[in-house]
N, C-alpha and C. Protein backbone atom coordinates (compact mmCIF):
# COMPACT_ATOMS: atom_id res chain seq x y z
N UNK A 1 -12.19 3.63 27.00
CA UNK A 1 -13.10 4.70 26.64
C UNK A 1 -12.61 5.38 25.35
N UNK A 2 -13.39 5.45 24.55
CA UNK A 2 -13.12 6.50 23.38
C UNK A 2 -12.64 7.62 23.23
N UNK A 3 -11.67 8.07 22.71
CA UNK A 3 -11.67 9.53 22.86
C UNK A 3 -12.61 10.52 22.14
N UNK A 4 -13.02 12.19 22.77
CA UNK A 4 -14.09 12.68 22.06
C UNK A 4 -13.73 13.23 21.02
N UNK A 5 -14.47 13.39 19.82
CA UNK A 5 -14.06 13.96 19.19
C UNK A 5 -14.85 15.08 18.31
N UNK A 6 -14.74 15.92 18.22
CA UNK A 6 -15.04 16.94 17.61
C UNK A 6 -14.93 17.28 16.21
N UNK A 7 -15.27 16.81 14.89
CA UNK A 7 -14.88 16.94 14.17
C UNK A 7 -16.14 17.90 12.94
N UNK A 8 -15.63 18.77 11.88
CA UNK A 8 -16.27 19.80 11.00
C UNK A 8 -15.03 19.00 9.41
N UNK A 9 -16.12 18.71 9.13
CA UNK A 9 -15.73 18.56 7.24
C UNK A 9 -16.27 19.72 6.43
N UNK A 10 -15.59 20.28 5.56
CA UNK A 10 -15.49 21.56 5.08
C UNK A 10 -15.58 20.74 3.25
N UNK A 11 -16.35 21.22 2.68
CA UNK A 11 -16.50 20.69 1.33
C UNK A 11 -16.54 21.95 0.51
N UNK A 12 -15.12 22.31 -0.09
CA UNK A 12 -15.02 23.60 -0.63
C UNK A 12 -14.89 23.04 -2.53
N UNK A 13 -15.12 21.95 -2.92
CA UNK A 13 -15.10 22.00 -3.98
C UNK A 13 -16.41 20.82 -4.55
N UNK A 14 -16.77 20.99 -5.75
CA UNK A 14 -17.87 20.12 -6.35
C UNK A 14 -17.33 19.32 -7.01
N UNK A 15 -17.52 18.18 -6.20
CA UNK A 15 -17.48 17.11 -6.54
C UNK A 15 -18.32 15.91 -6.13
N UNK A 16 -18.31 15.07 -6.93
CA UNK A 16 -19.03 13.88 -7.03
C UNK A 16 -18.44 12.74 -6.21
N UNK A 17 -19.02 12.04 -5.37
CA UNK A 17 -18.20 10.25 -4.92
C UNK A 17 -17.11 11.04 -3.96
N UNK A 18 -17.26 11.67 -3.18
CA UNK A 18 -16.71 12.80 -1.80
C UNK A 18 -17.23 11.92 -0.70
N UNK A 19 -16.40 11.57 0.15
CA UNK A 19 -16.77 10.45 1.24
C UNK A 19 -17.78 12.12 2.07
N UNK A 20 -18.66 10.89 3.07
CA UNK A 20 -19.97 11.67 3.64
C UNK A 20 -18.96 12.02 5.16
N UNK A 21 -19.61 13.04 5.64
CA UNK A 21 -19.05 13.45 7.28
C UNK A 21 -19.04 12.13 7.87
N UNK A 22 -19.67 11.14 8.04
CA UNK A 22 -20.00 10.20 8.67
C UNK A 22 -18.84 9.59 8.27
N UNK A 23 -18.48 8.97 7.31
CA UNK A 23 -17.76 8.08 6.54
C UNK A 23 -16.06 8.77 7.49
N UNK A 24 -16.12 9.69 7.20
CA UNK A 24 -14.60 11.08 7.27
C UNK A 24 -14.23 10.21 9.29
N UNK A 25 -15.49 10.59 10.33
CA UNK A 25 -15.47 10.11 11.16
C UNK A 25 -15.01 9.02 11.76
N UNK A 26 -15.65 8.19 11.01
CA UNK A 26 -15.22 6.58 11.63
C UNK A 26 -13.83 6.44 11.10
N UNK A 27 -13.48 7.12 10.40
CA UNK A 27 -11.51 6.95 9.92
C UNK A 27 -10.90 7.76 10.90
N UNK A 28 -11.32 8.66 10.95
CA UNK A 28 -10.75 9.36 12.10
C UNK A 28 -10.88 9.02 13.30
N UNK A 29 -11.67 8.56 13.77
CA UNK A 29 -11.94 7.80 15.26
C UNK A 29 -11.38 6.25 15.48
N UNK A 30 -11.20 5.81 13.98
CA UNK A 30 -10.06 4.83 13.92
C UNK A 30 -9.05 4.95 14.16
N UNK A 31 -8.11 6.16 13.89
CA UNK A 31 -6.44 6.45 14.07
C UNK A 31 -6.70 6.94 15.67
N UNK A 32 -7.67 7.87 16.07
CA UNK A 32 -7.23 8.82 17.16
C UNK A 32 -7.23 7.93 18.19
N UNK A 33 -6.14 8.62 18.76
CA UNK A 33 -5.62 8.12 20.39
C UNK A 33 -6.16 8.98 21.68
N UNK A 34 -6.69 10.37 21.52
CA UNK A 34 -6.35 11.38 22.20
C UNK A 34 -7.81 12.08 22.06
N UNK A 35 -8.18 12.99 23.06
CA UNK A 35 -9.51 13.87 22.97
C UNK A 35 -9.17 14.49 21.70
N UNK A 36 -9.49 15.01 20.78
CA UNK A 36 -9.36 15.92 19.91
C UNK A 36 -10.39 16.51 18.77
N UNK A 37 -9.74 18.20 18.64
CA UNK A 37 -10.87 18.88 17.88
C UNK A 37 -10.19 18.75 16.12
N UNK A 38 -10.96 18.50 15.15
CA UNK A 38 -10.27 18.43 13.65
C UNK A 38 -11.17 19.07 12.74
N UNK A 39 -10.51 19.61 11.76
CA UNK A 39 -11.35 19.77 10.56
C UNK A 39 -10.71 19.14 9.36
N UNK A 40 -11.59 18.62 8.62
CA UNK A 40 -11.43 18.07 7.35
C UNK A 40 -11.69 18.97 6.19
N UNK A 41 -11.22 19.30 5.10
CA UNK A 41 -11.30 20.64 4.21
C UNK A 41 -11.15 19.78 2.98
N UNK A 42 -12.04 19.50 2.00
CA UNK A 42 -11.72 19.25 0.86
C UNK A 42 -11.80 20.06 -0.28
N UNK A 43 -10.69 20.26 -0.80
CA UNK A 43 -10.00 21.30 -2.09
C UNK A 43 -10.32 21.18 -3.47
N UNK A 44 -9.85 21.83 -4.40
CA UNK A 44 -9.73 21.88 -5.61
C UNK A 44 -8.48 22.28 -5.48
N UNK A 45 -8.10 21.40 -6.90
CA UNK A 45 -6.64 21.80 -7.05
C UNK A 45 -5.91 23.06 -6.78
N UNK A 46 -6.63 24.04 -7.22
CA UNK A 46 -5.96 25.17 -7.06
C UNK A 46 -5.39 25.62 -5.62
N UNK A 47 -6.58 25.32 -4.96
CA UNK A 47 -6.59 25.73 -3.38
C UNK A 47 -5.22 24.86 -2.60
N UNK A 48 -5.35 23.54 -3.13
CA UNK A 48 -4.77 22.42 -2.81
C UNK A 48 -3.12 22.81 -2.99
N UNK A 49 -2.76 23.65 -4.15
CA UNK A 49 -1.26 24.03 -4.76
C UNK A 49 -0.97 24.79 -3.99
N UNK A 50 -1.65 26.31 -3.99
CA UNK A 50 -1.43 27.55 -3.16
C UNK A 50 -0.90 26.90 -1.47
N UNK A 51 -2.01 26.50 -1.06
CA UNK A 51 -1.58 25.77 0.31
C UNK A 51 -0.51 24.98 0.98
N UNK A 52 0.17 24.19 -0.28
CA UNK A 52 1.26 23.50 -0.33
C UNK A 52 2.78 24.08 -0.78
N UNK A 53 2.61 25.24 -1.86
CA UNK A 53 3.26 26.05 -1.93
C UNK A 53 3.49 27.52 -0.79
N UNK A 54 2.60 27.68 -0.01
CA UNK A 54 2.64 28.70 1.05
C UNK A 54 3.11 28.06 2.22
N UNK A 55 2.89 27.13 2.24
CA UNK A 55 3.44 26.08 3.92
C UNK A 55 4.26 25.15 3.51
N UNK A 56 4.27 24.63 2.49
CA UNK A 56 5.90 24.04 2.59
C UNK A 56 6.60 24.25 1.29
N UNK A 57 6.49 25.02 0.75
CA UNK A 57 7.40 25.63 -0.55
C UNK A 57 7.43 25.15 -1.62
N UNK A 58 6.66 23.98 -1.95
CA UNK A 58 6.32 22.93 -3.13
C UNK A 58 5.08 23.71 -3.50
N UNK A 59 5.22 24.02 -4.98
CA UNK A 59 4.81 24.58 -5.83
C UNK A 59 3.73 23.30 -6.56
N UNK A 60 3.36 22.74 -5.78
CA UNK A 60 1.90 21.72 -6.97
C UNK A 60 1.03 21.22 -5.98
N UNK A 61 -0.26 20.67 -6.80
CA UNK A 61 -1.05 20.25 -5.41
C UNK A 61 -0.83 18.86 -5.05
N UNK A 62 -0.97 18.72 -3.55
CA UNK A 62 -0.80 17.36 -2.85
C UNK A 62 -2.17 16.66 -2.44
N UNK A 63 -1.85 15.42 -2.05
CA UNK A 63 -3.08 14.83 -1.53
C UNK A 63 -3.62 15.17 -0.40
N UNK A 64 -2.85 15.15 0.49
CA UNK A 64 -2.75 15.76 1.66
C UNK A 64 -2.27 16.25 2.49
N UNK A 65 -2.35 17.64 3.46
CA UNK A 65 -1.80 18.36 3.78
C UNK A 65 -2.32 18.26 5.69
N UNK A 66 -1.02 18.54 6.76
CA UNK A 66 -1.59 18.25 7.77
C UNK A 66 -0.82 19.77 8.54
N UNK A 67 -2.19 20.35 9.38
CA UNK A 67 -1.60 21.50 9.97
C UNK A 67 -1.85 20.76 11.46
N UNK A 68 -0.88 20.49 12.20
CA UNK A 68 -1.57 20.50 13.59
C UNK A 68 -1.62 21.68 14.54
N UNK A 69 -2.45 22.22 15.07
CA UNK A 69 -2.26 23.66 15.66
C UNK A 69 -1.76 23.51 17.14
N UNK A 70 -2.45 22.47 18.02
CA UNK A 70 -2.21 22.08 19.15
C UNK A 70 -2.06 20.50 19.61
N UNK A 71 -1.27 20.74 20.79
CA UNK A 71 -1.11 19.27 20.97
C UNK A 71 -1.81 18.56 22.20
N UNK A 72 -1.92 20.03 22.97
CA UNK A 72 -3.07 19.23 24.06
C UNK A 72 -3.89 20.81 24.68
N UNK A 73 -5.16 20.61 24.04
CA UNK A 73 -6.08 19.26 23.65
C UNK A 73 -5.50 19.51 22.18
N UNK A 74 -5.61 18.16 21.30
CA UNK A 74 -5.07 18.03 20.12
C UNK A 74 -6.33 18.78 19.54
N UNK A 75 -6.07 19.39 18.19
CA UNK A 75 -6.50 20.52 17.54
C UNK A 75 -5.97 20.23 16.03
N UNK A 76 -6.13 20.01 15.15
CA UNK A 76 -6.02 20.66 13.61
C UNK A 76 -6.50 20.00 12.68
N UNK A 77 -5.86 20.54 11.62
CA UNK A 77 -6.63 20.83 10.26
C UNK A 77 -6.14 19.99 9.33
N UNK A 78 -6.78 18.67 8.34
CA UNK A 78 -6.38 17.93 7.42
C UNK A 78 -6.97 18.42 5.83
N UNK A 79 -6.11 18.87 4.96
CA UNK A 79 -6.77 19.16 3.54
C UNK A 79 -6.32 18.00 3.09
N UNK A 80 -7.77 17.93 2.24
CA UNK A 80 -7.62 16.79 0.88
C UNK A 80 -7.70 17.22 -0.16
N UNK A 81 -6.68 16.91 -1.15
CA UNK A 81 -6.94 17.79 -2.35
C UNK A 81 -7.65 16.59 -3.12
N UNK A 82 -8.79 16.98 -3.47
CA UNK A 82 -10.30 15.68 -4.37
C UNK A 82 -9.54 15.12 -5.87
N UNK A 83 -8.82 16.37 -6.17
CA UNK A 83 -8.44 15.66 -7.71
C UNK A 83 -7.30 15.33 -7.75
N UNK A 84 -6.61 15.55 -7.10
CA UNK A 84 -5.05 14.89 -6.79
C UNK A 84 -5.81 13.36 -6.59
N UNK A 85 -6.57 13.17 -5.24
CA UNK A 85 -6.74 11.91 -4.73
C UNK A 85 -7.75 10.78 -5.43
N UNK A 86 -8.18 11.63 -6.78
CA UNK A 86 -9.00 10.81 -7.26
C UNK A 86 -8.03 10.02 -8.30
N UNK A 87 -6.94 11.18 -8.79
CA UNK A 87 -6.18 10.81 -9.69
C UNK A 87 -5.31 10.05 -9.31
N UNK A 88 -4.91 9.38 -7.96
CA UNK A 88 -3.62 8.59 -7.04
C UNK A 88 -4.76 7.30 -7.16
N UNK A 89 -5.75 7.17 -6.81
CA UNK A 89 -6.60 6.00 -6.71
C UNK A 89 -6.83 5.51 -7.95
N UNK A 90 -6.69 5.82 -8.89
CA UNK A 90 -7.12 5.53 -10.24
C UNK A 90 -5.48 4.47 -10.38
N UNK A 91 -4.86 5.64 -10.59
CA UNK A 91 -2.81 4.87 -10.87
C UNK A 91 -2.44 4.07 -10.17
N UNK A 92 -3.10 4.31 -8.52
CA UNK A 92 -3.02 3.16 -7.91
C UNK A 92 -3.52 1.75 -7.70
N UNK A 93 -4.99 1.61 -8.61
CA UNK A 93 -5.53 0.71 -8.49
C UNK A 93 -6.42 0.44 -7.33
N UNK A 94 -6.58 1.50 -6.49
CA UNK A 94 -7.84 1.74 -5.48
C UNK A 94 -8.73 2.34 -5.74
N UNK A 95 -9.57 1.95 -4.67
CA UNK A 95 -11.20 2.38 -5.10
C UNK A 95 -10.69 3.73 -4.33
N UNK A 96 -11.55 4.99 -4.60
CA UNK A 96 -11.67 6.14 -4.49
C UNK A 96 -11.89 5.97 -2.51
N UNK A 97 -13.17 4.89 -2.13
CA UNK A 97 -12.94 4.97 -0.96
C UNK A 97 -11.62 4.73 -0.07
N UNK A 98 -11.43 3.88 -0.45
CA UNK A 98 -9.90 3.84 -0.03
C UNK A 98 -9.22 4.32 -0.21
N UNK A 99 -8.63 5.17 -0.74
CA UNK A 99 -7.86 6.02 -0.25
C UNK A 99 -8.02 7.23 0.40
N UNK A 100 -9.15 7.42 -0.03
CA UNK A 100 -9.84 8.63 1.59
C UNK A 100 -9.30 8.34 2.59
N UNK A 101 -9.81 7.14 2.79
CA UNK A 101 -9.94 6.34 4.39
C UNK A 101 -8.32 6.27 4.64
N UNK A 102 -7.53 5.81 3.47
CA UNK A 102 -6.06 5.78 3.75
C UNK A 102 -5.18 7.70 4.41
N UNK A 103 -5.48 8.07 2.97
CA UNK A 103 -5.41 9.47 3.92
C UNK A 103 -5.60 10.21 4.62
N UNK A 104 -7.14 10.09 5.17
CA UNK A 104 -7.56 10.60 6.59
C UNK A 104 -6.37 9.98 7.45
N UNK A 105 -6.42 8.98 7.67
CA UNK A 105 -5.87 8.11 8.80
C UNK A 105 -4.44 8.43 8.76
N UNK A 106 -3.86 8.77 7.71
CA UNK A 106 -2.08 9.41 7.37
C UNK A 106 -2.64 10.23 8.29
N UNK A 107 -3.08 11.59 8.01
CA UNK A 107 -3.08 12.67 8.04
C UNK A 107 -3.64 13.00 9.90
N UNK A 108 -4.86 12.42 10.39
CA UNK A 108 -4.56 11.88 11.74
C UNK A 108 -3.58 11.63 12.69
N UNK A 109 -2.67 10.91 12.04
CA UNK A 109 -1.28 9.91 12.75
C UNK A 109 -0.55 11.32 12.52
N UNK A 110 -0.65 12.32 11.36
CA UNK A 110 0.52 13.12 11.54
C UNK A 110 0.13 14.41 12.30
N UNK A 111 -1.20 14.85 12.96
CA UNK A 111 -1.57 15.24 14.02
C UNK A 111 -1.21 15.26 15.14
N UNK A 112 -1.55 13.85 15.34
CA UNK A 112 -0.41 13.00 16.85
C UNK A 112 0.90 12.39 16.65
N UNK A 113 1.17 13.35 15.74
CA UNK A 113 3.14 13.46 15.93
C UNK A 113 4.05 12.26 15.23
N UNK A 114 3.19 11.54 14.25
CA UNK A 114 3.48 10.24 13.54
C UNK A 114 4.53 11.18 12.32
N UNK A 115 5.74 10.44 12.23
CA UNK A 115 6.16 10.85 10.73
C UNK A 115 7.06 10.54 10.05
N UNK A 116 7.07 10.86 8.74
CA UNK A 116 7.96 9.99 8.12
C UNK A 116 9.11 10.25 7.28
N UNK A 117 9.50 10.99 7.83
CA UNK A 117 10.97 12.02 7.22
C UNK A 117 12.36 10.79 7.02
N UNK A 118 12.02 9.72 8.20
CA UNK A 118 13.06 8.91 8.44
C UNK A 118 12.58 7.82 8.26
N UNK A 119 13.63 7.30 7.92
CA UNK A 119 13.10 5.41 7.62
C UNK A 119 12.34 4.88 8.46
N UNK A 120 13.31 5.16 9.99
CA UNK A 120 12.42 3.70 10.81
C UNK A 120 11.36 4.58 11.23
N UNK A 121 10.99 6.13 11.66
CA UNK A 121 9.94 6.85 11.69
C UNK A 121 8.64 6.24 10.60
N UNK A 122 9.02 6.43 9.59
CA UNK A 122 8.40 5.86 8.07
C UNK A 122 7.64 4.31 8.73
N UNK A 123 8.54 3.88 8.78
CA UNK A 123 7.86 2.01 8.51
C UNK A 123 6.94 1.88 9.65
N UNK A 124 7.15 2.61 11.13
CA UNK A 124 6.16 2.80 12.24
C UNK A 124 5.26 3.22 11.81
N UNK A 125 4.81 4.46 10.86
CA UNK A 125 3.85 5.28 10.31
C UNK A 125 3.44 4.15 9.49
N UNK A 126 4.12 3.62 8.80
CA UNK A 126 2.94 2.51 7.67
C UNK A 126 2.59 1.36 7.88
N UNK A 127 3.24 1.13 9.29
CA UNK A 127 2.58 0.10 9.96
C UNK A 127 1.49 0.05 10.83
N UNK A 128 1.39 1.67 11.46
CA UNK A 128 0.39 1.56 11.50
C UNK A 128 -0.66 2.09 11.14
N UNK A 129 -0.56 2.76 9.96
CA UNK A 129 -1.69 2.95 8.77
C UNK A 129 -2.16 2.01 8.31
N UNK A 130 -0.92 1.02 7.81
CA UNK A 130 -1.47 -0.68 7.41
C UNK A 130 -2.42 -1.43 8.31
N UNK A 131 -2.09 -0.98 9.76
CA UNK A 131 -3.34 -1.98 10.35
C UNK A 131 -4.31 -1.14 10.42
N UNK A 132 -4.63 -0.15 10.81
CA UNK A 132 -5.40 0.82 11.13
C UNK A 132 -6.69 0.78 9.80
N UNK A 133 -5.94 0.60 8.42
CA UNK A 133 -6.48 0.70 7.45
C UNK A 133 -7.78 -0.31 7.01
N UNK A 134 -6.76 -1.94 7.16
CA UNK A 134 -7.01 -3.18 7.27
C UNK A 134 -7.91 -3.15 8.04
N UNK A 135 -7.86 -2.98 9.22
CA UNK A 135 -8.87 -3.28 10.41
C UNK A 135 -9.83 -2.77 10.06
N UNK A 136 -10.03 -1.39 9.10
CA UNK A 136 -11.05 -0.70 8.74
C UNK A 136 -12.14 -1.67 7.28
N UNK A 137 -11.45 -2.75 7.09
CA UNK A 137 -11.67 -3.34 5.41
C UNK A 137 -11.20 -3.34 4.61
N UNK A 138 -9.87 -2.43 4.62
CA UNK A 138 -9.78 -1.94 2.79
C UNK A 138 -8.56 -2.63 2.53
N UNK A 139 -7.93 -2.93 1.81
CA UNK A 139 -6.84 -3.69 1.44
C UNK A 139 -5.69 -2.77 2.07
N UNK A 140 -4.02 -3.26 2.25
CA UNK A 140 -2.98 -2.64 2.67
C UNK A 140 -2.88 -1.64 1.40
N UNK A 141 -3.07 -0.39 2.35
CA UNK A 141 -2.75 1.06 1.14
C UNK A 141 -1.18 0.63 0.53
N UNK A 142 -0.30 0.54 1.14
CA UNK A 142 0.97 0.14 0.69
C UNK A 142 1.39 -0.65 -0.34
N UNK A 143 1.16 -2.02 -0.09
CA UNK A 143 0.72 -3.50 -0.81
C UNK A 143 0.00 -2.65 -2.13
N UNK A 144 -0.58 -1.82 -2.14
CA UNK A 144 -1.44 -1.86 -3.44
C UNK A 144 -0.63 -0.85 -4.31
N UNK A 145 0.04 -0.22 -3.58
CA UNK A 145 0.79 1.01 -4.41
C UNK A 145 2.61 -0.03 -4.71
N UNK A 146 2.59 -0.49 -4.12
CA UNK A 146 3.75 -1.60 -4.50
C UNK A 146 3.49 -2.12 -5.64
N UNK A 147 2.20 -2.69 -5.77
CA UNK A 147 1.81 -3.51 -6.55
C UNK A 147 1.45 -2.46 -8.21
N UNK A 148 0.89 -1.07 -7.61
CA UNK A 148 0.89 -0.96 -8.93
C UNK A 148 2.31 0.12 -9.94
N UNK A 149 3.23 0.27 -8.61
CA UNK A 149 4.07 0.46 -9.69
C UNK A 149 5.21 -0.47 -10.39
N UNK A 150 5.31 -1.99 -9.31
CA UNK A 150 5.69 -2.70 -9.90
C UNK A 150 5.02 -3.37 -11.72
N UNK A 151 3.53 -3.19 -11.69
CA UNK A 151 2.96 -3.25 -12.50
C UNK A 151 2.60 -2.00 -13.81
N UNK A 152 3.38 -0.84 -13.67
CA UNK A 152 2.75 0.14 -14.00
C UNK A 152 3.71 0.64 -15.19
């Protein structure tokens, strides 16, 4: 059985080629394991810095940011910062969808307690982002960022 899910996408900045609620969903209902309530918040840089600098002391904006509030019933909040992530897909050599889909699904896994502070923590997390991703269509997020800074 599926787990339910509850999910609100929050579109706080204008932009263009912004994956649809629908789209946000099926990535998220791809990673989740668990009943859970989420919101998706997409930023502008500015919002994106402040946020990252107020919760974890890094002063610039990130791609993505994961608050989990609760763990049962699972509960929280994923920001995307739009121009950070448009600008990582470009250097990286991914399409803009993909890496949505890649960072929702990070940002999911680090909801339900996935993380990657530590190596072998790390390679569990990108293994199973890598399938999670794959299974979804899109090429290995990893594989492609390998590829383009070996190339870059």
């Amino acid at each position: 059985m599926k787990p339910k899910l509850s999910l609100t996408v929050q579109y706080a900045v204008a932009s263009e080629n912004l994956p649809t609620r629908h789209q946000f969903k099926k990535w998220v209902r791809a990673a989740l394991q668990t009943d859970a309530e989420i919101t998706i918040r997409i930023v502008d840089t500015a919002e994106g810095q402040a946020l990252n600098r107020d919760y974890r002391s890094k002063d610039y904006p990130t791609n993505v940011l994961t608050f989990p509030l609760n763990e049962i019933p699972l509960m929280g909040d994923i920001v995307l910062c739009a121009p950070v992530v448009a600008q990582e897909a470009v250097e990286q050599g991914k399409t803009l969808e993909a890496h949505y889909a890649h960072l929702t699904v990070h940002g999911v896994l680090h909801l339900q307690g996935h993380d990657h502070e530590i190596d072998a923590a790390a390679e569990i997390m990108e293994a199973l982002e890598t399938q999670i991703v794959t299974d979804l269509g899109y090429p290995a997020p990893y594989l492609i960022l390998e590829n383009a800074i070996a190339h870059g």
